[in-house]
C-alpha atoms as a PDB file:
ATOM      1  CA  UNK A   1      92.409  86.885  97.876  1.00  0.00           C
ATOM      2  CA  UNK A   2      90.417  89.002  95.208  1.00  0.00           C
ATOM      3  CA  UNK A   3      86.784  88.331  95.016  1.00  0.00           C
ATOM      4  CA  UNK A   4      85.627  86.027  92.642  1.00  0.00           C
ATOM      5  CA  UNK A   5      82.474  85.004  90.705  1.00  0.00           C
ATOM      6  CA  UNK A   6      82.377  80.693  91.817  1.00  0.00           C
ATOM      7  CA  UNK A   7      79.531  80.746  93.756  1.00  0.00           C
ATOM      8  CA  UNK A   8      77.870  83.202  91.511  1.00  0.00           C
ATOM      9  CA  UNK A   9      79.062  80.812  88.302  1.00  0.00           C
ATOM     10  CA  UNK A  10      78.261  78.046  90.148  1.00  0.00           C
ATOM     11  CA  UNK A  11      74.210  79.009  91.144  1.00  0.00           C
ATOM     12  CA  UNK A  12      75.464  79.482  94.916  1.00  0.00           C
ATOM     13  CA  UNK A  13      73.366  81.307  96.793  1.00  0.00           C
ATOM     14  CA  UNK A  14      72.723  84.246  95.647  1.00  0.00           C
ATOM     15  CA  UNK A  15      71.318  86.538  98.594  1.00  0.00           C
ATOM     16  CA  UNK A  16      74.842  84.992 100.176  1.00  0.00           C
ATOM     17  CA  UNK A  17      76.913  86.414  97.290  1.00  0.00           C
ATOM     18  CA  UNK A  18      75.509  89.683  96.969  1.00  0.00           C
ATOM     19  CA  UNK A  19      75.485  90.362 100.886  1.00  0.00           C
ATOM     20  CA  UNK A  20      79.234  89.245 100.524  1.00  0.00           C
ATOM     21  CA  UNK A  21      79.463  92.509  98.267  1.00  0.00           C
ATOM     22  CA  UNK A  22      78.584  95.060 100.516  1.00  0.00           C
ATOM     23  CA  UNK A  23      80.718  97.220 102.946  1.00  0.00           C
ATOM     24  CA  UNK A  24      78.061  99.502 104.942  1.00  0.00           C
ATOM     25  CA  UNK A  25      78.808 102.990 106.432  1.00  0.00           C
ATOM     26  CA  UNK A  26      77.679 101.164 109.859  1.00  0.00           C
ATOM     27  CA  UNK A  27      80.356  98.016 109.490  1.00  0.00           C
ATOM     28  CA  UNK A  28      83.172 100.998 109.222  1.00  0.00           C
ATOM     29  CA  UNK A  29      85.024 102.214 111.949  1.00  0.00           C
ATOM     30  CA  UNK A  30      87.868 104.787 112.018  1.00  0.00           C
ATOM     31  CA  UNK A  31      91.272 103.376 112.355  1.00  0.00           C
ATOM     32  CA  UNK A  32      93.470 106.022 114.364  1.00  0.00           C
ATOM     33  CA  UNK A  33      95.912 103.481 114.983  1.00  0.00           C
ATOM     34  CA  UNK A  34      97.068 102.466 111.233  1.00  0.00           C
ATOM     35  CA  UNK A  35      99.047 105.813 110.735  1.00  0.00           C
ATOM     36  CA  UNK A  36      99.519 106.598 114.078  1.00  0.00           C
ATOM     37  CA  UNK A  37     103.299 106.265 113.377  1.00  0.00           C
ATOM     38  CA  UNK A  38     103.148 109.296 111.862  1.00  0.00           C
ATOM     39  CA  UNK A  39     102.552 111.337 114.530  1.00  0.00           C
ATOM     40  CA  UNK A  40     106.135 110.751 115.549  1.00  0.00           C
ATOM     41  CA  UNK A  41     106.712 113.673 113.269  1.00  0.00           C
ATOM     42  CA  UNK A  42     103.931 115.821 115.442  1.00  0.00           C
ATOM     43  CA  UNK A  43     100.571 115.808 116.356  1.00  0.00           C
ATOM     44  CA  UNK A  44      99.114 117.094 113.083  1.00  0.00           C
ATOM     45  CA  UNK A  45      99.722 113.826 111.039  1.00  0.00           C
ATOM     46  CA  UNK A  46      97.307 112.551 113.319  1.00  0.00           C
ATOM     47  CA  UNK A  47      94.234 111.018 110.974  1.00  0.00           C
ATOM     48  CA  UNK A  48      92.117 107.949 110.454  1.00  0.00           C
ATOM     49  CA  UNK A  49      91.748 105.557 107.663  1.00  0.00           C
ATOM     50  CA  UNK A  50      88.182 103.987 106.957  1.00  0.00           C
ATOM     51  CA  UNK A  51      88.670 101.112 104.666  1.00  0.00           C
ATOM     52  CA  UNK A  52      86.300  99.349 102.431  1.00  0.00           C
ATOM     53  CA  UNK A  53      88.325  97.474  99.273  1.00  0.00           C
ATOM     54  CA  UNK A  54      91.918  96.119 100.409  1.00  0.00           C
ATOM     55  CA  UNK A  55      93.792  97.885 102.671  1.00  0.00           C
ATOM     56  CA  UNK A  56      96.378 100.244 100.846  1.00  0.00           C
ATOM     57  CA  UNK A  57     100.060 100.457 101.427  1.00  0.00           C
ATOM     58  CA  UNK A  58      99.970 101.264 105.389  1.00  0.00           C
ATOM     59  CA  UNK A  59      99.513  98.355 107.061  1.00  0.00           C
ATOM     60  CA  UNK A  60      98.847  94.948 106.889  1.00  0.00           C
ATOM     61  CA  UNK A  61      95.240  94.759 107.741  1.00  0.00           C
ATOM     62  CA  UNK A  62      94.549  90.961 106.702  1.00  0.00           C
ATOM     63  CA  UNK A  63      92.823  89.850 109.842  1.00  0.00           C
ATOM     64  CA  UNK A  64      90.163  92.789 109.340  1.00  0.00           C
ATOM     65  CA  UNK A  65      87.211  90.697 107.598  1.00  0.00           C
ATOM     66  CA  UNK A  66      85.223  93.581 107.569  1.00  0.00           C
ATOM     67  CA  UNK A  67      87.336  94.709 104.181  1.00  0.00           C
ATOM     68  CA  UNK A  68      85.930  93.516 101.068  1.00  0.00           C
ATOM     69  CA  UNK A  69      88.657  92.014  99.311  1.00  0.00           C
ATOM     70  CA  UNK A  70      90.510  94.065  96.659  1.00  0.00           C
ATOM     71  CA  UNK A  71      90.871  92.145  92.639  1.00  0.00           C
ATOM     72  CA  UNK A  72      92.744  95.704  91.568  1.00  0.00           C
ATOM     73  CA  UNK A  73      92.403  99.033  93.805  1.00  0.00           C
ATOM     74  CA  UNK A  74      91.870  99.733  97.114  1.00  0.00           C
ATOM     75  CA  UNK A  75      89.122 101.785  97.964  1.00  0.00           C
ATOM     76  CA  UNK A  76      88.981 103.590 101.868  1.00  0.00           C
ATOM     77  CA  UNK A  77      87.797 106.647 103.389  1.00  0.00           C
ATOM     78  CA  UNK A  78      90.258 109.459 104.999  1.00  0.00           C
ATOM     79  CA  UNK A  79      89.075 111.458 107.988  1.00  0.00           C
ATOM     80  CA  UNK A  80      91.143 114.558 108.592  1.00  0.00           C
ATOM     81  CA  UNK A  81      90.240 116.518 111.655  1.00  0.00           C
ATOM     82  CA  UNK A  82      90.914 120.288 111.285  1.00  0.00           C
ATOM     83  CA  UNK A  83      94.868 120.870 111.056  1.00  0.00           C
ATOM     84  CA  UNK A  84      95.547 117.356 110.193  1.00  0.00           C
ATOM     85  CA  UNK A  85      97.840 116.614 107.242  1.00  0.00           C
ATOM     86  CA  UNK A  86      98.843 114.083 105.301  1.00  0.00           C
ATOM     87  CA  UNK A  87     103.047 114.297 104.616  1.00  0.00           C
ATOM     88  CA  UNK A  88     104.536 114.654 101.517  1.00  0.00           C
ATOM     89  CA  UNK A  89     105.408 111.451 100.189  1.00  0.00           C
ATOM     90  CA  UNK A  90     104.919 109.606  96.986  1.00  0.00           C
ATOM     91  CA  UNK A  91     103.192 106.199  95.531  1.00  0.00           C
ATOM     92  CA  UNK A  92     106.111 105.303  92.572  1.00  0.00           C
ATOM     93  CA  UNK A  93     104.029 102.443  91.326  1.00  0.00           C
ATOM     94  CA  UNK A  94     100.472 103.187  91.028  1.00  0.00           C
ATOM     95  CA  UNK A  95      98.168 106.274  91.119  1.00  0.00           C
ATOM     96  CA  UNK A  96      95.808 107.969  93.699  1.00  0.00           C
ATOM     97  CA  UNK A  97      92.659 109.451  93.707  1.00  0.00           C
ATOM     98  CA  UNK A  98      91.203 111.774  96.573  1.00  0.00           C
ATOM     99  CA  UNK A  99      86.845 112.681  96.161  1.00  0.00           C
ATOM    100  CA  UNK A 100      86.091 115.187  98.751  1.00  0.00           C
ATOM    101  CA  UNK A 101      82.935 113.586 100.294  1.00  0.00           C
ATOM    102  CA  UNK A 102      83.028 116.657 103.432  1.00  0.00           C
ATOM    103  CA  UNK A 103      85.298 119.572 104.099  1.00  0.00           C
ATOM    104  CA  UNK A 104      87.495 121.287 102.860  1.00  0.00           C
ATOM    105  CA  UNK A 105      91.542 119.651 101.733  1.00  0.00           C
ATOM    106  CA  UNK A 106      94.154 121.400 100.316  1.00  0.00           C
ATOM    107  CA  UNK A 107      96.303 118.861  97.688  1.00  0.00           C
ATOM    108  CA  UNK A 108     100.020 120.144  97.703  1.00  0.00           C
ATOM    109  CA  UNK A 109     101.132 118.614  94.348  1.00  0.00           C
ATOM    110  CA  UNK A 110     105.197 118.846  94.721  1.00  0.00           C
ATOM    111  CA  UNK A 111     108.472 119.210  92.184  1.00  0.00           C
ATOM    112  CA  UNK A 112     111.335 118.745  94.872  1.00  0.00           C
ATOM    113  CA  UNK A 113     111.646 120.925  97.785  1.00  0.00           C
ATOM    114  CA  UNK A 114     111.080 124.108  96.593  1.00  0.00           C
ATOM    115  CA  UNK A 115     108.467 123.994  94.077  1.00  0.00           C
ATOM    116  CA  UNK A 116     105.025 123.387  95.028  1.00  0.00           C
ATOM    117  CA  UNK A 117     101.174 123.845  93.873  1.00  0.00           C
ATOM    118  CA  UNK A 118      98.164 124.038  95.872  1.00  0.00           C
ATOM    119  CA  UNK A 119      94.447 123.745  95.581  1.00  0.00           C
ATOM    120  CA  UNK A 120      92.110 123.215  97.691  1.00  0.00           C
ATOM    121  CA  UNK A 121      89.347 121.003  96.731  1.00  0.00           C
ATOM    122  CA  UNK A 122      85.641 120.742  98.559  1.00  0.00           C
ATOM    123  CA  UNK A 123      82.354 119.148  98.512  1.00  0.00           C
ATOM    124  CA  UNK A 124      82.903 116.365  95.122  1.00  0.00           C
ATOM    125  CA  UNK A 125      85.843 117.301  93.931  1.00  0.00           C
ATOM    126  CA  UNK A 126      88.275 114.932  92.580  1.00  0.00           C
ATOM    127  CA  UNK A 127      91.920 115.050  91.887  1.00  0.00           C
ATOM    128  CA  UNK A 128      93.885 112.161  90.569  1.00  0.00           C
ATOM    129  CA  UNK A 129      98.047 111.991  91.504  1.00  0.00           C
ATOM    130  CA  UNK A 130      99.527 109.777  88.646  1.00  0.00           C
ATOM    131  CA  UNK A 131     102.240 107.462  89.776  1.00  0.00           C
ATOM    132  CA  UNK A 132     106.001 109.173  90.964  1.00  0.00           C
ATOM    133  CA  UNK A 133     104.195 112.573  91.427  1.00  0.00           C
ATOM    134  CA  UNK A 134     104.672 113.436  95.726  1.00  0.00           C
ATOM    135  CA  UNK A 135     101.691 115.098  97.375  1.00  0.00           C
ATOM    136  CA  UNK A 136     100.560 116.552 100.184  1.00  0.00           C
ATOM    137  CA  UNK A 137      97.231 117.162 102.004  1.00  0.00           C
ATOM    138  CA  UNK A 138      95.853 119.005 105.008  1.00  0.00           C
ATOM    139  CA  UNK A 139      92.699 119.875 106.136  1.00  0.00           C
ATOM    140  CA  UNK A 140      92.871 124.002 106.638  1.00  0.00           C
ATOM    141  CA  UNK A 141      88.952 123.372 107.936  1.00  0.00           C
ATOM    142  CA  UNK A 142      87.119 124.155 110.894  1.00  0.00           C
ATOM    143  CA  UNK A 143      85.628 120.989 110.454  1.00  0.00           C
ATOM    144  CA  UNK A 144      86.330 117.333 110.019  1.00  0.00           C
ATOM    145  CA  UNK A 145      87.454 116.676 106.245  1.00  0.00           C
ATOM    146  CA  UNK A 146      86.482 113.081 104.535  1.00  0.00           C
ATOM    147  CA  UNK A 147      87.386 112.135 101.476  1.00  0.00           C
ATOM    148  CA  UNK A 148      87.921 108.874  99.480  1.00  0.00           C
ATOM    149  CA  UNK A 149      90.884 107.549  98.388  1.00  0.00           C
ATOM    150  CA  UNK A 150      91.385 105.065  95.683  1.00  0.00           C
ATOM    151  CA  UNK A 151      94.761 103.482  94.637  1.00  0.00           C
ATOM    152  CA  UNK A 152      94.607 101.522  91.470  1.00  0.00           C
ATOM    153  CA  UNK A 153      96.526  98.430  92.647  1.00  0.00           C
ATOM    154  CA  UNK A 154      95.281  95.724  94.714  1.00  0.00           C
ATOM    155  CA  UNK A 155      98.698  95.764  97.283  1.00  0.00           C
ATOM    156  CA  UNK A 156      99.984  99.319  96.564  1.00  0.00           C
ATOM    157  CA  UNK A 157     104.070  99.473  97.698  1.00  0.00           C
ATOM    158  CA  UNK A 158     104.936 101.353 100.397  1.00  0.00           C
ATOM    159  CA  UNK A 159     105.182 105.046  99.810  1.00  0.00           C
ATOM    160  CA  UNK A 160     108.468 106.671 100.107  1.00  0.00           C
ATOM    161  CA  UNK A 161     108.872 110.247 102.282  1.00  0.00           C
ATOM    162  CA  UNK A 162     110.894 112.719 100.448  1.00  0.00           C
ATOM    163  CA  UNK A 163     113.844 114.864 102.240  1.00  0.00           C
ATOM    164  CA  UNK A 164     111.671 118.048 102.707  1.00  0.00           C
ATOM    165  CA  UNK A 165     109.045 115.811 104.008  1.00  0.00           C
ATOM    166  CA  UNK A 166     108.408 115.262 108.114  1.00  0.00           C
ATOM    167  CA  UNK A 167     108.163 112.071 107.867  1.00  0.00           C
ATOM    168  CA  UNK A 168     111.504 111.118 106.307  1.00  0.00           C
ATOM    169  CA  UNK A 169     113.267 108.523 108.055  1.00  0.00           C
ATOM    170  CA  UNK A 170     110.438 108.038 110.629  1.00  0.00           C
ATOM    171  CA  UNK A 171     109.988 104.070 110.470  1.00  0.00           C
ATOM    172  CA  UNK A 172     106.520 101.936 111.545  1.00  0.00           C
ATOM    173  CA  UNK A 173     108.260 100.594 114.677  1.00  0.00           C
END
């Protein structure tokens, strides 16, 4: 459920409301284990998610009442150690948004199997993947890469892996 303004509307406490606002840096922790499905393809899709606003379109990640609740995007962090990629694959209903906060990530954006463009993007740069458009990312670094990711939809669908891509076919379970 989205957040809402009743207790606000309602003169509710207010120190309650606005603490009920806040996701801290120190309530975070890495989850290794939300994509760790991925690494069935190899060891490189190996990353963690960091979430903040709703939970995105990898897992179901209700019990977690750390996560502020998402009324229409989903806001998380992505740590990529050095190597680490994120597949090919593509959101067909809403679009993404990556803000290098650290590192160094190269974006693949990709037309089919053959026809790619890259660019790598560093401290507070932005790119934004409109809906239906696959891409790729990997962290070509020395160093740990973290970057936000927004996804304008509250639930997101569940991305699909093209045929060049390692992960098609590879399922959750």
């Amino acid at each position: 459920m989205p957040l809402t303004t009743t207790a606000y509307d309602d003169n509710g406490d207010l120190a309650a409301y606005t603490d009920a606002l806040i996701a801290t840096r120190a309530s975070r922790e890495p989850d290794w284990d939300t994509l760790a499905f991925q690494e069935k393809a190899g060891p490189q899709f190996r990353r963690a998610q960091i979430r903040y606003v709703g939970s995105g379109a990898t897992g179901n990640h209700e019990g977690d009442n750390r996560i502020l609740p998402s009324g229409g995007f989903t806001f998380s962090n992505m740590l990529l150690p050095p190597g680490a990629e994120g597949p090919a694959h593509t959101h067909h209903d809403v679009e993404e948004a990556f803000f290098v906060l650290e590192g160094e990530v190269r974006v693949g954006i990709h037309r089919g199997p053959d026809e790619a463009e890259y660019r790598t993007l560093g401290y507070r740069d932005m790119i934004v993947v409109p809906a239906g458009v696959t891409r790729s990312l990997k962290n070509e670094g020395e160093t740990d890469a973290l970057f936000c990711v927004i996804i304008g939809t509250r639930k997101p669908q569940v991305p699909s892996y093209p045929e060049y891509s390692p992960l098609h076919g590879v399922t959750r379970d």
